[in-house]
Protein backbone atom coordinates (compact mmCIF):
# COMPACT_ATOMS: atom_id res chain seq x y z
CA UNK A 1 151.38 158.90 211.82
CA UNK A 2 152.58 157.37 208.64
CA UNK A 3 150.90 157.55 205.19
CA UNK A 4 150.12 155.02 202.82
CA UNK A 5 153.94 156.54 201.03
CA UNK A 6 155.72 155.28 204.25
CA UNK A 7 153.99 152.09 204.27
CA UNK A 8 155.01 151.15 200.79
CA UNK A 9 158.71 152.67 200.96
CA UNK A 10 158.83 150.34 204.13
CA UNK A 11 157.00 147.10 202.52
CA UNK A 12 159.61 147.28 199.65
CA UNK A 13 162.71 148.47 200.99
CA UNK A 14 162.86 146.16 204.28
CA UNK A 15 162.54 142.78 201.84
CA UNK A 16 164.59 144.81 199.49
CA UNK A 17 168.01 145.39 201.86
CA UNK A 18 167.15 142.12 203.94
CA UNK A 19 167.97 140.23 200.31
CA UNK A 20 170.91 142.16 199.27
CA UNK A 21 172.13 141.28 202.66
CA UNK A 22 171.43 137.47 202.41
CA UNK A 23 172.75 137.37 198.89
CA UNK A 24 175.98 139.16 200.20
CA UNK A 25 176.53 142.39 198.64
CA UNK A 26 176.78 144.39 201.77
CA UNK A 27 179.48 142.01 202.67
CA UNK A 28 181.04 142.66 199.71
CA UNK A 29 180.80 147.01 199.82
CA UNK A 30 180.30 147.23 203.44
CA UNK A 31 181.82 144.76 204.90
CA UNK A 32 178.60 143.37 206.82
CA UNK A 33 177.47 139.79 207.13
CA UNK A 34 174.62 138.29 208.51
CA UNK A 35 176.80 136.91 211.70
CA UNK A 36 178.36 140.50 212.41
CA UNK A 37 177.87 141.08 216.17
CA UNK A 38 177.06 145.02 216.12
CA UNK A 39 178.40 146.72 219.35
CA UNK A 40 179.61 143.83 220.82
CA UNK A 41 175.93 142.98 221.54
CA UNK A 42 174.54 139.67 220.41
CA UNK A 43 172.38 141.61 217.42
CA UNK A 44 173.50 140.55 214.13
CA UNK A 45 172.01 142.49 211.35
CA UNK A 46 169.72 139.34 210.35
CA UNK A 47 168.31 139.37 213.61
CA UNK A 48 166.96 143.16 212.65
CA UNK A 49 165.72 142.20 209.54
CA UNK A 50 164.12 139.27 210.77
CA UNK A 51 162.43 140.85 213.17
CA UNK A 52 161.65 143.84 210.58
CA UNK A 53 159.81 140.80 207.96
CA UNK A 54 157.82 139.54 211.03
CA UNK A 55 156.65 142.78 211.67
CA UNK A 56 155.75 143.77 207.82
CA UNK A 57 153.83 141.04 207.30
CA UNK A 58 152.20 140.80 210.61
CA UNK A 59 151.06 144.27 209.10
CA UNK A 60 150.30 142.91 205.65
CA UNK A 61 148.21 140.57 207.77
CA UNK A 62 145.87 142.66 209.44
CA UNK A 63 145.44 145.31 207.25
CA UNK A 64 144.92 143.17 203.96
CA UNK A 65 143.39 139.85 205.46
């Protein structure tokens, strides 16, 4: 399903936007925090990313140890 390409793109882009949002520059351009409720929800954006980490390196896990 996804080639080594995606699996790079993914393991650098998902620590990548996860820090930019923690260091607050999407708050700053976009407007989006790490406590924004999305759709009235309960999700905040650092709940997604969190959960994106635990599954990259739950990946990094098996594959490389």
């Amino acid at each position: 399903m996804f080639n080594q390409r995606w699996f790079r793109a993914l393991g650098i882009s998902i620590p990548v936007i996860t820090g930019v949002l923690l260091l607050g520059f999407l708050q700053a351009i976009f407007g989006v925090e790490v406590s924004t409720n999305l759709f009235n929800t309960g999700i905040t954006p650092g709940m997604i990313f969190g959960v994106l980490q635990l599954l990259l390196a739950f990946w990094v896990y098996k594959k490389f140890i």
